[in-house]
Protein backbone atom coordinates (compact mmCIF):
# COMPACT_ATOMS: atom_id res chain seq x y z
CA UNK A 1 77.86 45.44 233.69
CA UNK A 2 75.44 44.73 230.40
CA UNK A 3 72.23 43.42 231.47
CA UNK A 4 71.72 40.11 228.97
CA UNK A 5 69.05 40.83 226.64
CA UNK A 6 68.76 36.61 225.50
CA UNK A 7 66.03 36.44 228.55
CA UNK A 8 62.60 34.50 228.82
CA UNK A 9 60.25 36.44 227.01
CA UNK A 10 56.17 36.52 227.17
CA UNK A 11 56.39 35.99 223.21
CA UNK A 12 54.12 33.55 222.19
CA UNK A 13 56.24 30.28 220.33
CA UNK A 14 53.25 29.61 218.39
CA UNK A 15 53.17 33.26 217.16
CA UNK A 16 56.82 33.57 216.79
CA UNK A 17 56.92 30.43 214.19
CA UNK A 18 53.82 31.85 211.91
CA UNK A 19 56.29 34.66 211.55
CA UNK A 20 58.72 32.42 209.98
CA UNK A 21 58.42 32.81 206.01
CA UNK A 22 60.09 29.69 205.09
CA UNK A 23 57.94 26.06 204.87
CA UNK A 24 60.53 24.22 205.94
CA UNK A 25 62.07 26.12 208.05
CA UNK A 26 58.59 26.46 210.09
CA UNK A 27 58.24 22.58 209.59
CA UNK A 28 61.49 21.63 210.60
CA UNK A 29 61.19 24.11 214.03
CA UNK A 30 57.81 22.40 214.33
CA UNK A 31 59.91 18.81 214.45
CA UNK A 32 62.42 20.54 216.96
CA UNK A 33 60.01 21.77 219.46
CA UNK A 34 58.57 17.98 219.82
CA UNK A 35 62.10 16.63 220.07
CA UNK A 36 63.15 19.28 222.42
CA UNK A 37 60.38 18.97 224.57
CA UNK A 38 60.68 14.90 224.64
CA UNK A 39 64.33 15.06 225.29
CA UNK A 40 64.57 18.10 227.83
CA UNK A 41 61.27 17.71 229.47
CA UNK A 42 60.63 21.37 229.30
CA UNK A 43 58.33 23.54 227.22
CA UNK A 44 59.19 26.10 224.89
CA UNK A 45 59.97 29.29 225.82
CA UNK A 46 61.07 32.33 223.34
CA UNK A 47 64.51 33.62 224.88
CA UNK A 48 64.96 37.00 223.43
CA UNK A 49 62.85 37.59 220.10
CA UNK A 50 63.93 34.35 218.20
CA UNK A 51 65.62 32.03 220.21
CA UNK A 52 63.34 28.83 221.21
CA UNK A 53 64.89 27.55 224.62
CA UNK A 54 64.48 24.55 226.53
CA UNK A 55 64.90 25.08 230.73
CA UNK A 56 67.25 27.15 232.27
CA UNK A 57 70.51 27.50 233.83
CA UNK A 58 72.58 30.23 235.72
CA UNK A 59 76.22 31.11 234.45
CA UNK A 60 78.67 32.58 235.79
CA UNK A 61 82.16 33.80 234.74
CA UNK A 62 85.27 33.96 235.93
CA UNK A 63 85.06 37.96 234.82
CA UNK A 64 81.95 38.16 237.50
CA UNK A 65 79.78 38.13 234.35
CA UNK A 66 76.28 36.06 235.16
CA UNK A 67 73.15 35.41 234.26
CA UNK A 68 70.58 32.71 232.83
CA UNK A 69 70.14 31.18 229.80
CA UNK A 70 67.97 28.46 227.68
CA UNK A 71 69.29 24.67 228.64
CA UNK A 72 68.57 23.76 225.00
CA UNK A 73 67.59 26.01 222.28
CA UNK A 74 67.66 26.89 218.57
CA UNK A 75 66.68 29.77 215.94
CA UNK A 76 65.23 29.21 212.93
CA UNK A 77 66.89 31.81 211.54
CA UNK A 78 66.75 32.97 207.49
CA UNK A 79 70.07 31.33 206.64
CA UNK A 80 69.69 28.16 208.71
CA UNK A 81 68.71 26.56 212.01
CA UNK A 82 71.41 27.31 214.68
CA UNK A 83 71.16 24.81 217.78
CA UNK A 84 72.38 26.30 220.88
CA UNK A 85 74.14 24.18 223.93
CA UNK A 86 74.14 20.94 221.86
CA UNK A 87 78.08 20.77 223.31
CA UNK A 88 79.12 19.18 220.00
CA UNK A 89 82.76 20.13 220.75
CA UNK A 90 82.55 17.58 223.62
CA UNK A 91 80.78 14.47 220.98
CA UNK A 92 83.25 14.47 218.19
CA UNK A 93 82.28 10.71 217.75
CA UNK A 94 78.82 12.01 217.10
CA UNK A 95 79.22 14.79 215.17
CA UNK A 96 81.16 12.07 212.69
CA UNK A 97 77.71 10.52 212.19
CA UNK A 98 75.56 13.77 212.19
CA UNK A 99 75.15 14.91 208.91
CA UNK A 100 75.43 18.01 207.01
CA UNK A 101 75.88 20.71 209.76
CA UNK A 102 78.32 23.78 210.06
CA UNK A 103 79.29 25.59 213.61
CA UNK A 104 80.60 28.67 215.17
CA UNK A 105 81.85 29.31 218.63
CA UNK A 106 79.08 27.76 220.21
CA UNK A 107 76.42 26.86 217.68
CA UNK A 108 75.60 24.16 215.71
CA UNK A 109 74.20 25.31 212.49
CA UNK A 110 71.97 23.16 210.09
CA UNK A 111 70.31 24.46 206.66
CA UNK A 112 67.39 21.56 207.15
CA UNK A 113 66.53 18.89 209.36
CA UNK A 114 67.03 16.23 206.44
CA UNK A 115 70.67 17.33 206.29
CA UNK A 116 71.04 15.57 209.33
CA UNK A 117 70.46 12.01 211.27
CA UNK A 118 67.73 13.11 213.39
CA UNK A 119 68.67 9.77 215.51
CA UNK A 120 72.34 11.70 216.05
CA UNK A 121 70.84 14.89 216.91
CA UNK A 122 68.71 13.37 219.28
CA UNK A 123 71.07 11.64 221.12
CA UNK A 124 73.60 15.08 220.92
CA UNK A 125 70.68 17.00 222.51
CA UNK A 126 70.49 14.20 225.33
CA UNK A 127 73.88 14.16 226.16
CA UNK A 128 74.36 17.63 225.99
CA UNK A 129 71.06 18.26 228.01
CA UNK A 130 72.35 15.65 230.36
CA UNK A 131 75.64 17.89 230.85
CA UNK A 132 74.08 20.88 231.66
CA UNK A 133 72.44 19.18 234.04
CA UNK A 134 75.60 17.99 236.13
CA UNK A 135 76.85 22.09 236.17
């Protein structure tokens, strides 16, 4: 079986974010570290080479797959922000009042913090956070 290469990393955040060319993008990761660590209780950690995660957690599948991965997290990536293990599927009634926002399989995906109701986010990230906790 693959090992999983999204694994706590000795990457520096702080070095991690001067790498990021966009001003807001780097502002808005800024505002999502702070909020992260309020909500979660956790420091940053880099996952992999651009993922920002929040505590951990062990997976497994029913396939046997396992492994560990970021409670909370998000990339700043070029495109947008992508907010992993927000559970948004579960919070329709908030994702009503969130904002601007896009999402994938798993991800939530955000161009800009000011898309959004940072009030909604928060209290996604909480209840999400508070989820993962129960597994």
């Amino acid at each position: 079986m693959a090992e999983n290469k999204t694994k706590p990393t000795a990457i520096s955040v702080n070095d991690f974010l001067l790498g990021v060319a966009d001003d807001t993008k780097r502002t808005d990761a800024k505002a999502l570290i702070e909020l992260m660590t309020k909500v979660t209780g956790h420091e940053p950690v880099m996952w992999g080479s651009s993922i920002i995660g929040f505590g951990t957690y062990h997976y497994k599948y029913d396939s046997g797959r396992e492994g560990d991965m970021c409670m909370a997290g998000f990339s700043p990536r070029k495109q947008n922000i992508a907010l992993y293990n927000t559970g948004f599927i579960r919070y329709p009634e908030l994702m009503k009042r969130l904002g601007k926002y896009k999402t994938g399989t798993s991800c939530l995906y955000i161009n800009k913090l000011s898309d959004v109701d940072l009030e909604v986010l928060t209290e996604l990230i909480q209840t999400a956070y508070e989820h993962m906790n129960t597994k």
